[in-house]
N, C-alpha and C. Protein backbone atom coordinates (compact mmCIF):
# COMPACT_ATOMS: atom_id res chain seq x y z
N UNK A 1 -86.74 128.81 69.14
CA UNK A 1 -87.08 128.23 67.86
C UNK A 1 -86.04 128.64 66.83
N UNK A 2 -85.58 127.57 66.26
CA UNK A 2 -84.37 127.63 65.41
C UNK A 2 -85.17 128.77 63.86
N UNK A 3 -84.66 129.23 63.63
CA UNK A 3 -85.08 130.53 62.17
C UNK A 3 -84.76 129.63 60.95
N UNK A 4 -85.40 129.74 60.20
CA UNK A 4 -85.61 128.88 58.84
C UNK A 4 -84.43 129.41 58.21
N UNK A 5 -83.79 128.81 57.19
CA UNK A 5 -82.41 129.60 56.40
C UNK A 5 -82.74 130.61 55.58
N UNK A 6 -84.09 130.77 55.00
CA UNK A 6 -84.63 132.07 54.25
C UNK A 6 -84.70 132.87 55.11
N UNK A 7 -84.87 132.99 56.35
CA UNK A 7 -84.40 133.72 57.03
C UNK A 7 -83.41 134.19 58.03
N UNK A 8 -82.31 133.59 57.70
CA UNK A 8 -80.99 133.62 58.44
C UNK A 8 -80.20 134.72 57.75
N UNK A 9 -79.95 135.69 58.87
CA UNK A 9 -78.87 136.55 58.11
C UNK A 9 -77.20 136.24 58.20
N UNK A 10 -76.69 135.55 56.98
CA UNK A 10 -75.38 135.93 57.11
C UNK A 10 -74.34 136.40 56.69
N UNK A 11 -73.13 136.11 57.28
CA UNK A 11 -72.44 137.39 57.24
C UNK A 11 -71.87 137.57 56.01
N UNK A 12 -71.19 136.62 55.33
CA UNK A 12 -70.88 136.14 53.88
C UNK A 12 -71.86 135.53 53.21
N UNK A 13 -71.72 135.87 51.57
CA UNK A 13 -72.20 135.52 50.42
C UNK A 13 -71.81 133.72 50.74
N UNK A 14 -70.57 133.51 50.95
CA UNK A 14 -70.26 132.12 51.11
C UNK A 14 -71.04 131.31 51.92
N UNK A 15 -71.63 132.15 53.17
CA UNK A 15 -71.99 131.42 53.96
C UNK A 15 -73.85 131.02 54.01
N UNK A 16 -74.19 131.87 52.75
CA UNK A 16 -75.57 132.04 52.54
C UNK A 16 -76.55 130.46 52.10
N UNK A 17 -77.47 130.40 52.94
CA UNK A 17 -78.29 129.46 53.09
C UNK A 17 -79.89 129.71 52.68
N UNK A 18 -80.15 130.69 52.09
CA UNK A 18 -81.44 131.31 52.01
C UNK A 18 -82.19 130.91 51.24
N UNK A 19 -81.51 130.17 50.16
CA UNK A 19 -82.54 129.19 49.79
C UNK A 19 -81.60 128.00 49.15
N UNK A 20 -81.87 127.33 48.64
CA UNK A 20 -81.36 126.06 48.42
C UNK A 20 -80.21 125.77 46.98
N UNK A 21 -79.92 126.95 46.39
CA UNK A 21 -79.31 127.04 44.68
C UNK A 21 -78.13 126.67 45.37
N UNK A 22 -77.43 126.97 46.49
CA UNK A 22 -75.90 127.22 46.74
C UNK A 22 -75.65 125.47 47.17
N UNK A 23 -76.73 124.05 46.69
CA UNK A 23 -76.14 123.16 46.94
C UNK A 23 -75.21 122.65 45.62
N UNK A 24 -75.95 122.90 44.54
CA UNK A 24 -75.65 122.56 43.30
C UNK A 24 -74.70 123.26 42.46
N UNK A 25 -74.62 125.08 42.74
CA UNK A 25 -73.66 125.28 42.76
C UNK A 25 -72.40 125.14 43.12
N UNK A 26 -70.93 125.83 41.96
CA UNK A 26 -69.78 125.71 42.56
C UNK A 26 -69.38 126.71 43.39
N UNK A 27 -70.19 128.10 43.71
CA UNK A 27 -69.54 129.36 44.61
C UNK A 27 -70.44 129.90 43.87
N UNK A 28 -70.84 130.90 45.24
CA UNK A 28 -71.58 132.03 45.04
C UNK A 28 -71.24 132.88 44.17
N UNK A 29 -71.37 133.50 43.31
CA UNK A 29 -70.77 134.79 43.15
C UNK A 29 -71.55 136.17 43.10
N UNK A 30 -70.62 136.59 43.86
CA UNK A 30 -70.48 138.31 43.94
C UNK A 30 -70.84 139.29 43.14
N UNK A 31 -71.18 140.97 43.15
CA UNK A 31 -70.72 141.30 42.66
C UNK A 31 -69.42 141.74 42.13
N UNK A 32 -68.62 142.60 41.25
CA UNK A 32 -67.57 143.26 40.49
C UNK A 32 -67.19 144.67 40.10
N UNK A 33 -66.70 145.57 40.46
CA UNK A 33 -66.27 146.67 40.03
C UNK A 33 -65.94 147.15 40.84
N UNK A 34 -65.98 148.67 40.47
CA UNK A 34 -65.49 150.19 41.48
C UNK A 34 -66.43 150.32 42.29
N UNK A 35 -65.87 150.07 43.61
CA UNK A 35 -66.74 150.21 45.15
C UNK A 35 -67.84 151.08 45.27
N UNK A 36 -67.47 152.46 44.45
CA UNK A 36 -68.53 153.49 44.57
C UNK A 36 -68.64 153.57 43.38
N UNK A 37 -69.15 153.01 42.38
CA UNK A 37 -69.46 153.14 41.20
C UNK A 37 -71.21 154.54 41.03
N UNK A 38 -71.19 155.01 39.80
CA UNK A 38 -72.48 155.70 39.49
C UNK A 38 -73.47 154.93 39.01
N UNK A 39 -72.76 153.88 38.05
CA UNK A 39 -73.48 153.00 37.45
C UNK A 39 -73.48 151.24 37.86
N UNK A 40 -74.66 150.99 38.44
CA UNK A 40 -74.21 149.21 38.35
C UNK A 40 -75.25 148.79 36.95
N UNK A 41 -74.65 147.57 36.72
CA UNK A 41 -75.66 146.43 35.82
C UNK A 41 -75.99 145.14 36.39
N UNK A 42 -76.68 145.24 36.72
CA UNK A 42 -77.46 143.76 37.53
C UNK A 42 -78.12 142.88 36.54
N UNK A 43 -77.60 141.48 36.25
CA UNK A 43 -78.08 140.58 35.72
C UNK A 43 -78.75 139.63 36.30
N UNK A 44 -79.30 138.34 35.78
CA UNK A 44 -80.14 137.75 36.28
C UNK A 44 -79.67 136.85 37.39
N UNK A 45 -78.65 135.87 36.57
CA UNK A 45 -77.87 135.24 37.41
C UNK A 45 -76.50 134.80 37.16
N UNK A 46 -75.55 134.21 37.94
CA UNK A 46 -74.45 133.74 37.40
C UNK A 46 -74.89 132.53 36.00
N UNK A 47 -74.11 132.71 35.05
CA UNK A 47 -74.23 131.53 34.54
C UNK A 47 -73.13 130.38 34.51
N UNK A 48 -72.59 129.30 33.69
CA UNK A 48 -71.88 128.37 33.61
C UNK A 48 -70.35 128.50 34.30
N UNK A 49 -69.84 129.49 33.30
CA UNK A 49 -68.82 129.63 33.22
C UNK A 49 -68.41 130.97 34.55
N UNK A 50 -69.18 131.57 34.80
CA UNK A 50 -69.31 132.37 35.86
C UNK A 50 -69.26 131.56 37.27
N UNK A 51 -70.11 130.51 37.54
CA UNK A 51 -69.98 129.58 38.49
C UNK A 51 -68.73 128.96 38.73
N UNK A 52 -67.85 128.57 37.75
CA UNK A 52 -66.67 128.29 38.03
C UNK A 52 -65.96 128.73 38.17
N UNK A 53 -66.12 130.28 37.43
CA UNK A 53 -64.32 131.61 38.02
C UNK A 53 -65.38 132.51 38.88
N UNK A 54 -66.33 132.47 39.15
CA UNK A 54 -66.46 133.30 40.54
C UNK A 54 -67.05 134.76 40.23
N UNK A 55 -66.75 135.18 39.20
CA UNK A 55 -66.95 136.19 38.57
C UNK A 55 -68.06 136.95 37.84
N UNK A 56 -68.66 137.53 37.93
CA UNK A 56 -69.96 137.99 36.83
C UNK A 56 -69.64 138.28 35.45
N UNK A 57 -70.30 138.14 34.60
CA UNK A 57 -70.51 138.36 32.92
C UNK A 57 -68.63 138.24 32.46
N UNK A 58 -68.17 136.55 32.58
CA UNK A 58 -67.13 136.80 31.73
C UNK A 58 -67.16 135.08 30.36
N UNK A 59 -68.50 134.71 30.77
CA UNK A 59 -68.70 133.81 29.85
C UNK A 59 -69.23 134.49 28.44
N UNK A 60 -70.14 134.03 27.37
CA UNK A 60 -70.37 134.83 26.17
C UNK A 60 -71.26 136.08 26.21
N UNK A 61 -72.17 135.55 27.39
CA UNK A 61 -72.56 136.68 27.48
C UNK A 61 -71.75 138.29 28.10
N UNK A 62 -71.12 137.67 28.69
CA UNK A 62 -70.13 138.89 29.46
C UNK A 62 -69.41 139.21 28.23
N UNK A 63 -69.11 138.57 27.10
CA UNK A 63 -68.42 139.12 26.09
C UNK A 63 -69.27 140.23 25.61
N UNK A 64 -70.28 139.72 25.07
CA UNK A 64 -71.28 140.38 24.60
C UNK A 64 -71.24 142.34 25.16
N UNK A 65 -71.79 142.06 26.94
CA UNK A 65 -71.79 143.58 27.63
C UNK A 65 -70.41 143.96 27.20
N UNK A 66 -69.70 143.16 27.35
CA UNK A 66 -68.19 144.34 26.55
C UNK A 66 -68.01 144.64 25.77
N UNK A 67 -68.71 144.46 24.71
CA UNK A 67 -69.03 144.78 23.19
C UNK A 67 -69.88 146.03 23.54
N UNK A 68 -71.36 145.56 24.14
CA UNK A 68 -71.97 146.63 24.25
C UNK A 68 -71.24 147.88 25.01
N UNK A 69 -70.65 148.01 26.15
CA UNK A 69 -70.03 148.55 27.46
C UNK A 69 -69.00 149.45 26.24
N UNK A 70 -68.55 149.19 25.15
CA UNK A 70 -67.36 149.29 24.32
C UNK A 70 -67.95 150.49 23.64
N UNK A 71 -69.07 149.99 23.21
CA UNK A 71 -69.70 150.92 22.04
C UNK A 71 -70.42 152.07 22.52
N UNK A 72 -70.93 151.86 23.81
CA UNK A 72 -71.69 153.03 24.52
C UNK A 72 -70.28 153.94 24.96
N UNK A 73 -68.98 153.49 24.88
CA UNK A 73 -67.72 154.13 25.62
C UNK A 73 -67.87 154.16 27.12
N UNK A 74 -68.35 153.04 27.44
CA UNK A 74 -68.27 152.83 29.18
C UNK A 74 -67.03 152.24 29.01
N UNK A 75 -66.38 152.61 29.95
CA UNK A 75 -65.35 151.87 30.45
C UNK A 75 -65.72 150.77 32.17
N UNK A 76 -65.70 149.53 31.66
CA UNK A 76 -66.01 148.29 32.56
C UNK A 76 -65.48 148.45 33.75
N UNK A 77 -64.19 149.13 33.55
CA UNK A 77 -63.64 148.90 35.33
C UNK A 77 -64.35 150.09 36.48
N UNK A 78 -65.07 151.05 35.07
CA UNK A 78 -65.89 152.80 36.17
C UNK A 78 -67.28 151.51 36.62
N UNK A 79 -67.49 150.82 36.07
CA UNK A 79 -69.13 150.17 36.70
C UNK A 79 -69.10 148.93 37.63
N UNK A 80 -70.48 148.79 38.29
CA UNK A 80 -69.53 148.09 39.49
C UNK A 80 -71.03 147.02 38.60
N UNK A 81 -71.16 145.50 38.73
CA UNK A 81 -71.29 144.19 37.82
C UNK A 81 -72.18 143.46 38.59
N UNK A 82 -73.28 142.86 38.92
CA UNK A 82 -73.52 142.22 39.56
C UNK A 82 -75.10 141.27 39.17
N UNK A 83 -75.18 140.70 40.02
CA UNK A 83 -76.73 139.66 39.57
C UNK A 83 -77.81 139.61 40.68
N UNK A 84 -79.06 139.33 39.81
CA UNK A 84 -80.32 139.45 41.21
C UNK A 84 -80.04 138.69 42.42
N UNK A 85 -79.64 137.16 41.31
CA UNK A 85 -79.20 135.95 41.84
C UNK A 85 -78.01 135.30 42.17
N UNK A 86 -77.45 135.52 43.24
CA UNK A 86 -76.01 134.72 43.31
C UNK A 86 -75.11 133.27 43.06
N UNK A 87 -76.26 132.23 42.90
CA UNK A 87 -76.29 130.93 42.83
C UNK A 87 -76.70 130.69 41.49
N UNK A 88 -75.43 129.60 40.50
CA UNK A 88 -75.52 129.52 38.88
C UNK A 88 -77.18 128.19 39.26
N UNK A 89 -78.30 128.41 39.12
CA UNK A 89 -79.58 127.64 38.79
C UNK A 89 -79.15 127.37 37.69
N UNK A 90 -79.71 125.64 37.56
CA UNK A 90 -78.99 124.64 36.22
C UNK A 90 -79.73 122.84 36.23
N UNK A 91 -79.75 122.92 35.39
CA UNK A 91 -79.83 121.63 35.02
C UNK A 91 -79.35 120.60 33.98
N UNK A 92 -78.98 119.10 34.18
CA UNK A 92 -77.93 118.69 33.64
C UNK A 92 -78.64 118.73 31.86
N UNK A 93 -78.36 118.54 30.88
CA UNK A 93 -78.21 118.47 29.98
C UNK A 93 -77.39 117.41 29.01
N UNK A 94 -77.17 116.37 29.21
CA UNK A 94 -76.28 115.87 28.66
C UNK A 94 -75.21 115.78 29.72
N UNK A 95 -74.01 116.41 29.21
CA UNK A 95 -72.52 116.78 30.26
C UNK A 95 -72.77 117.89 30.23
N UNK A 96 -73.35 118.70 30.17
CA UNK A 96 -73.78 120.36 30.24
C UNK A 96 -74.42 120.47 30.81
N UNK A 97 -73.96 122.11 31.83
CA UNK A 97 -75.12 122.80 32.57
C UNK A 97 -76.20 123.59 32.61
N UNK A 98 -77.12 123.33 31.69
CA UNK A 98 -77.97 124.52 31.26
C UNK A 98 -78.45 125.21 32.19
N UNK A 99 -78.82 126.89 31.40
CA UNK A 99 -78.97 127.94 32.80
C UNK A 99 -80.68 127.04 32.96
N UNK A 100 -81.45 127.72 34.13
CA UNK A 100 -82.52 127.48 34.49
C UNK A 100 -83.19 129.04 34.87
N UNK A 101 -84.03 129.49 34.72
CA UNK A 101 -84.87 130.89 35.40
C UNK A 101 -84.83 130.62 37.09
N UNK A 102 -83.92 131.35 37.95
CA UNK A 102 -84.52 131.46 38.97
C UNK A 102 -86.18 131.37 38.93
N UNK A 103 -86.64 130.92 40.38
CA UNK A 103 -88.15 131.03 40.73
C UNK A 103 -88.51 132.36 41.14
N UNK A 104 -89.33 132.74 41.51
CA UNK A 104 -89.22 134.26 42.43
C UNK A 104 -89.10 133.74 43.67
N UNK A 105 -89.05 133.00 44.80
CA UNK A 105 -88.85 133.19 45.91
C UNK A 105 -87.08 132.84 46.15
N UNK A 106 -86.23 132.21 44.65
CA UNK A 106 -84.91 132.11 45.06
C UNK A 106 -84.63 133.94 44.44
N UNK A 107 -84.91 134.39 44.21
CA UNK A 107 -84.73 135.90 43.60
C UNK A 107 -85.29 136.84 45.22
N UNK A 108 -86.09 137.15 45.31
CA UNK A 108 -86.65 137.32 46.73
C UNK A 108 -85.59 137.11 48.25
N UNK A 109 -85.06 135.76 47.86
CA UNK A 109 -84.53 135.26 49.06
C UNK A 109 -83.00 135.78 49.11
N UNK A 110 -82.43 136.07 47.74
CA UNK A 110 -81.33 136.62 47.13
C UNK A 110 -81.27 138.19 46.89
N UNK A 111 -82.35 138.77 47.41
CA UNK A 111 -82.63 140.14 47.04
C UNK A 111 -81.82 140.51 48.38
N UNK A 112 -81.68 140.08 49.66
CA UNK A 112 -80.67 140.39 51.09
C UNK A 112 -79.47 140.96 50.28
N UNK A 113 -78.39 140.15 49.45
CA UNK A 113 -77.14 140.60 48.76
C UNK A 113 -77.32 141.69 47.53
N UNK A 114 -78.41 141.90 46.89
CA UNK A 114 -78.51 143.25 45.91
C UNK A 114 -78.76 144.65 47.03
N UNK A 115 -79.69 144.31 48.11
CA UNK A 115 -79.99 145.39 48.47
C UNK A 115 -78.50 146.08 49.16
N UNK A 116 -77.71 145.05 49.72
CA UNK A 116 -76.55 145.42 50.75
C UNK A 116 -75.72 146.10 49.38
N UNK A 117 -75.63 145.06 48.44
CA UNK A 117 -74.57 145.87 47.07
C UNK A 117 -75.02 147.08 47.33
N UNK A 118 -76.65 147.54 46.86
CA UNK A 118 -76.76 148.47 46.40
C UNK A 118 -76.51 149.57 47.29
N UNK A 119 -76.84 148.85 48.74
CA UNK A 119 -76.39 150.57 50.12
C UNK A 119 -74.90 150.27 49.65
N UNK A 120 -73.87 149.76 49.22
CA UNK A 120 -72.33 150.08 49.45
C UNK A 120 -71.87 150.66 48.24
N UNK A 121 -72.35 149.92 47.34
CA UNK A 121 -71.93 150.86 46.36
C UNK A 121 -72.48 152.20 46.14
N UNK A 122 -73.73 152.30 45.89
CA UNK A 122 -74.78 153.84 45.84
C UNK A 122 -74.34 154.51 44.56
N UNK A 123 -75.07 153.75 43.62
CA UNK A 123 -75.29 153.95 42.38
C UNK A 123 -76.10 154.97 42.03
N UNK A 124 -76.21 156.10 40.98
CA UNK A 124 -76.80 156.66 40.65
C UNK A 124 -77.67 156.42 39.87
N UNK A 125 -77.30 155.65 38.57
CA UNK A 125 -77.95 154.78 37.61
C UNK A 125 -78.07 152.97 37.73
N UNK A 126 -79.16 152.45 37.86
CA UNK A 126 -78.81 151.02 37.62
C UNK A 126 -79.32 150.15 36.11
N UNK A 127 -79.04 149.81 35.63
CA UNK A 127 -79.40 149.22 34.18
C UNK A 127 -79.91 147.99 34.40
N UNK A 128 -80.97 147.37 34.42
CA UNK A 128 -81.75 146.05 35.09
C UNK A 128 -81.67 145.37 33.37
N UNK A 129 -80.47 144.39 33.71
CA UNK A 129 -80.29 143.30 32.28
C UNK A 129 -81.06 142.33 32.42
N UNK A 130 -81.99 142.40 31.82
CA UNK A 130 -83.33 141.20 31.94
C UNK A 130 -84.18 141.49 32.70
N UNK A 131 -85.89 141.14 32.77
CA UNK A 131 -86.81 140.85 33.89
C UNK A 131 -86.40 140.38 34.93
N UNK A 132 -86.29 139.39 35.39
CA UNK A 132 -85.57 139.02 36.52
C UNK A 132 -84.62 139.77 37.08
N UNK A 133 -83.42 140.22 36.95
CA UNK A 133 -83.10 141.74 37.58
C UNK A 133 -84.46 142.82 37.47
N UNK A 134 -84.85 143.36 37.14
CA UNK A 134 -85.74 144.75 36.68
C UNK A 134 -86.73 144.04 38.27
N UNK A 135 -87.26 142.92 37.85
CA UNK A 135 -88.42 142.40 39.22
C UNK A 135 -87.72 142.49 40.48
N UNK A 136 -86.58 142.37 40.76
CA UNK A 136 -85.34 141.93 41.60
C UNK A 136 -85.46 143.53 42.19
N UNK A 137 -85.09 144.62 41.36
CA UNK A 137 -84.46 145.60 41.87
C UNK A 137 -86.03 146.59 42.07
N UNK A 138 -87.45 146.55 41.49
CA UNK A 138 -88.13 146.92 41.70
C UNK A 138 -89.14 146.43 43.02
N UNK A 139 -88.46 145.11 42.96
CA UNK A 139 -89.33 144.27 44.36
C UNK A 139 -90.55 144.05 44.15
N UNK A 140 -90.85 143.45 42.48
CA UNK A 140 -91.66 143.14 42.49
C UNK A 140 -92.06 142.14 41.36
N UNK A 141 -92.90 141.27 41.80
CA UNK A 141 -92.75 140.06 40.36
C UNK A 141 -93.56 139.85 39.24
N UNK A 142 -94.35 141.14 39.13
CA UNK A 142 -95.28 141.09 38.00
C UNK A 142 -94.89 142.44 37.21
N UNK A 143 -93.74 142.62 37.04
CA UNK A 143 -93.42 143.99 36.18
C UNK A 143 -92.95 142.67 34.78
N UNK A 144 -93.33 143.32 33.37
CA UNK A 144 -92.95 142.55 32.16
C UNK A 144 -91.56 143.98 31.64
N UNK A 145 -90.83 143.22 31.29
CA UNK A 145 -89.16 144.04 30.72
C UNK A 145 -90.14 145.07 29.71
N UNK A 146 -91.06 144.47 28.98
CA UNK A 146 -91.74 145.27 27.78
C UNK A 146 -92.04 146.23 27.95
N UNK A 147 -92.77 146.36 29.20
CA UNK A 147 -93.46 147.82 30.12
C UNK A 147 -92.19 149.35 30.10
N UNK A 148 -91.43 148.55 30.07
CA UNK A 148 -89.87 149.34 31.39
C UNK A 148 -88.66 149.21 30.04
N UNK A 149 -88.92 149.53 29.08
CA UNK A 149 -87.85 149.43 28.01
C UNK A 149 -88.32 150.66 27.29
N UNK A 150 -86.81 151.72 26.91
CA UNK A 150 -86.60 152.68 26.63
C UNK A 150 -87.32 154.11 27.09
N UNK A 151 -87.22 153.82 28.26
CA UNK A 151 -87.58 154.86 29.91
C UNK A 151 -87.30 154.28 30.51
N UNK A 152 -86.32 155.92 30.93
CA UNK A 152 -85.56 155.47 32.59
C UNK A 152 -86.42 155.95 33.72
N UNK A 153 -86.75 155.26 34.71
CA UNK A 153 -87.93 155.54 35.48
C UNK A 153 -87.14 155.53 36.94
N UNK A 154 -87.37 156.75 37.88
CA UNK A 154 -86.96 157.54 38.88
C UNK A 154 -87.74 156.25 40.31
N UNK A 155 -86.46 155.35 40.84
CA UNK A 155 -86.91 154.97 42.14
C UNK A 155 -85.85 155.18 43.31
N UNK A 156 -86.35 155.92 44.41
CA UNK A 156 -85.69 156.00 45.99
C UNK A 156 -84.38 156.50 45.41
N UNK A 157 -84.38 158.08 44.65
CA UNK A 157 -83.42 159.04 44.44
C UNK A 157 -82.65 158.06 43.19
N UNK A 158 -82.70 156.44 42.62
CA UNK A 158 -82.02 156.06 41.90
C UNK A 158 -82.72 156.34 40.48
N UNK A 159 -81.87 156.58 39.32
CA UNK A 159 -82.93 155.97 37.91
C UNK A 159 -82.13 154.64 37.63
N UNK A 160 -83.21 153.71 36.85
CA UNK A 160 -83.05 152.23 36.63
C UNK A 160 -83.71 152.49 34.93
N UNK A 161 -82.71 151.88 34.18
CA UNK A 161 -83.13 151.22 32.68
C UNK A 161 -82.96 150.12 32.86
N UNK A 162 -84.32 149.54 31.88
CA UNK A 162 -84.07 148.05 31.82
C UNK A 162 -84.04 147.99 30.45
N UNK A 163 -83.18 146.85 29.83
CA UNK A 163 -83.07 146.50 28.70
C UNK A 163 -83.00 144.79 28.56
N UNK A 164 -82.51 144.22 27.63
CA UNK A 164 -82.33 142.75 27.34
C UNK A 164 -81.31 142.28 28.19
N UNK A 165 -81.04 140.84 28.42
CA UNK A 165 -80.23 140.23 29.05
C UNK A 165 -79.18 140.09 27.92
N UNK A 166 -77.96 140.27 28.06
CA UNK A 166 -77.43 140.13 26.85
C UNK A 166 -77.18 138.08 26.51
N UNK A 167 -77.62 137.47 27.21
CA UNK A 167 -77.62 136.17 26.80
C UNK A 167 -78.88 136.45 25.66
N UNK A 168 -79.98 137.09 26.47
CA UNK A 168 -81.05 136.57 25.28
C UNK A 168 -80.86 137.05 23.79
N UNK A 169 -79.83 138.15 23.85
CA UNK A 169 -79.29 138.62 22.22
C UNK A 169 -78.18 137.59 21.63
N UNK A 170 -77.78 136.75 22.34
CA UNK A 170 -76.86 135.70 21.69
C UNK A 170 -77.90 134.46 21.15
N UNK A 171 -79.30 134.61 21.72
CA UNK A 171 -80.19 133.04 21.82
C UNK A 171 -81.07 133.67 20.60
N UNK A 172 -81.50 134.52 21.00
CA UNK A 172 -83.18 135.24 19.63
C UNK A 172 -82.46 134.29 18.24
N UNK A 173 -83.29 133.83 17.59
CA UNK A 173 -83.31 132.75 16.53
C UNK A 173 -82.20 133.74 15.04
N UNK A 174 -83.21 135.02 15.01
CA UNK A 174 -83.15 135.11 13.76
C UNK A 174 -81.51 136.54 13.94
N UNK A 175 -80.88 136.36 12.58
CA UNK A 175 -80.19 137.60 12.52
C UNK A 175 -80.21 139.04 13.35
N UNK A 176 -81.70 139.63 12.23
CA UNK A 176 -82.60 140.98 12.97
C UNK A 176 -82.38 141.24 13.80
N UNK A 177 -83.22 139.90 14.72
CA UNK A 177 -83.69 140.29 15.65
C UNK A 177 -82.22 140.00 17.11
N UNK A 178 -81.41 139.78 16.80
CA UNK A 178 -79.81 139.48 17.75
C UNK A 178 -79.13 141.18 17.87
N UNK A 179 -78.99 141.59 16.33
CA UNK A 179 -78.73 143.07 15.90
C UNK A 179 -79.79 143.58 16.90
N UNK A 180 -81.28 143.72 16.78
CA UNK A 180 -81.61 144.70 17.63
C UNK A 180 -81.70 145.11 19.02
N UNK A 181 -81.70 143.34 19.86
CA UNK A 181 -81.30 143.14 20.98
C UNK A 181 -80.24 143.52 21.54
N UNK A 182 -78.59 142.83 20.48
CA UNK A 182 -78.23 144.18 20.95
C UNK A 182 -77.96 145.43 21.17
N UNK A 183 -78.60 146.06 19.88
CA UNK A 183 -78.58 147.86 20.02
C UNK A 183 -79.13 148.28 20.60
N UNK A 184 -80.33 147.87 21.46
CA UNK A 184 -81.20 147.88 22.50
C UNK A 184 -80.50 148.22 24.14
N UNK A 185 -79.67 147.10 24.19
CA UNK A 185 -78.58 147.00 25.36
C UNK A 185 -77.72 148.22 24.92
N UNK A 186 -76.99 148.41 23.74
CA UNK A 186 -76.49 149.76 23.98
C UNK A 186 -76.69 150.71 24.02
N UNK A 187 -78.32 151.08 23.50
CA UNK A 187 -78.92 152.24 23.46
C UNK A 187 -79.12 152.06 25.11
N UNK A 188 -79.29 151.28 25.91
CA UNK A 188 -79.68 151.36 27.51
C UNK A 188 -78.64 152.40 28.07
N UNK A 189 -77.70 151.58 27.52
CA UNK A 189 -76.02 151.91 27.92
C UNK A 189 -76.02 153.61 28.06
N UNK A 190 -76.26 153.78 26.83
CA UNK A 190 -76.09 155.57 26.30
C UNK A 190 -76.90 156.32 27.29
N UNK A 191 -78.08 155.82 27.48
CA UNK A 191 -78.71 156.13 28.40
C UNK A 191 -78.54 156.48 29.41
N UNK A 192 -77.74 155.42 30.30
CA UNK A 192 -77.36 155.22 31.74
C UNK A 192 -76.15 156.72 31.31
N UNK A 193 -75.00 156.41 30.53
CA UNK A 193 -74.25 157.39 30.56
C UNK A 193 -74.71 158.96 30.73
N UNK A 194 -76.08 159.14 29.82
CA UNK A 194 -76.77 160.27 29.74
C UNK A 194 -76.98 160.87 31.28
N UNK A 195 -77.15 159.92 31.69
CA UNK A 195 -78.31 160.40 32.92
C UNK A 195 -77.16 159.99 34.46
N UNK A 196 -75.72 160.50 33.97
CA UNK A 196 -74.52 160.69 35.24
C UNK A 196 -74.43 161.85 35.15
């Protein structure tokens, strides 16, 4: 009996079939950084501009973590970059790709490539950017970001902060509330640094 593609293990990110995002996408993408990093940041998913260079967080939001990454005095190239979800989820918009929320079973089905990141790299700290990472890396889909913000909470020898996605500090409507989202993300930051 042929094995369903959610459950096919393979050997490349490229070659991944596990659930269905990688038709509509342009390329998987990967994670980014120092192989043995202390610290990763796991985001939700690739977005737009990420789908097309391959890369994690170098569209506005990736500006953004380098702002934040800047101000906490991380240096980007010590952390290793990555997402729950490997496949940019989208829908057309006009001529635009708007992001879409992974479901939980394409997060689930995508959790095979965080867990392998996470045995190769072997992070000490992980910083869960958004719910969807935080559910991703806790393995579980009813944790709210609200619960799990400003405590770092001890899992399988790792600590994990979760803070905002830094997209959602570019989207929040008002002034305030963009400022606190992101001092939020850098207070995570300080955090993660604290606790190497």
């Amino acid at each position: 009996m042929k094995a369903k593609p959610e459950q096919q293990r393979p050997h490349t990110l490229d070659e991944c079939r596990r659930c269905d995002l990688w038709r509509n996408a342009t390329q998987p993408v990967g994670g980014l950084g120092a192989r043995h990093a202390k610290l990763m940041l796991v985001g939700e998913q690739p977005g737009d501009q990420e789908d097309l260079s391959g890369k994690p967080f170098v569209g506005p939001a990736g500006d953004l973590l380098d702002e934040a990454l800047e101000a906490a005095g991380i240096d980007r190239r010590q952390v290793y970059i990555t997402n729950a979800v490997k496949h940019f989820k989208w829908e057309p918009r006009g001529k635009r790709r708007m992001h879409k929320t992974p479901a939980q079973k394409e997060v689930a089905a995508c959790h095979y490539w965080l867990e392998a990141e996470l045995e190769s790299v072997a992070p000490d700290v992980i910083v869960a950017l958004g719910a969807t990472a935080l559910k991703s890396i806790l393995q579980s889909g009813s944790v709210a970001l609200k619960d799990y913000m400003g405590q770092a909470v001890e899992r399988d020898g790792r600590w994990i902060i979760a803070t905002y996605h830094p997209a959602y500090a570019l989207r929040v409507p008002s002034r305030e509330a963009r400022a606190a989202a992101r001092q939020a993300i850098v207070d995570a930051l300080l955090e993660a640094k604290g606790l190497l």
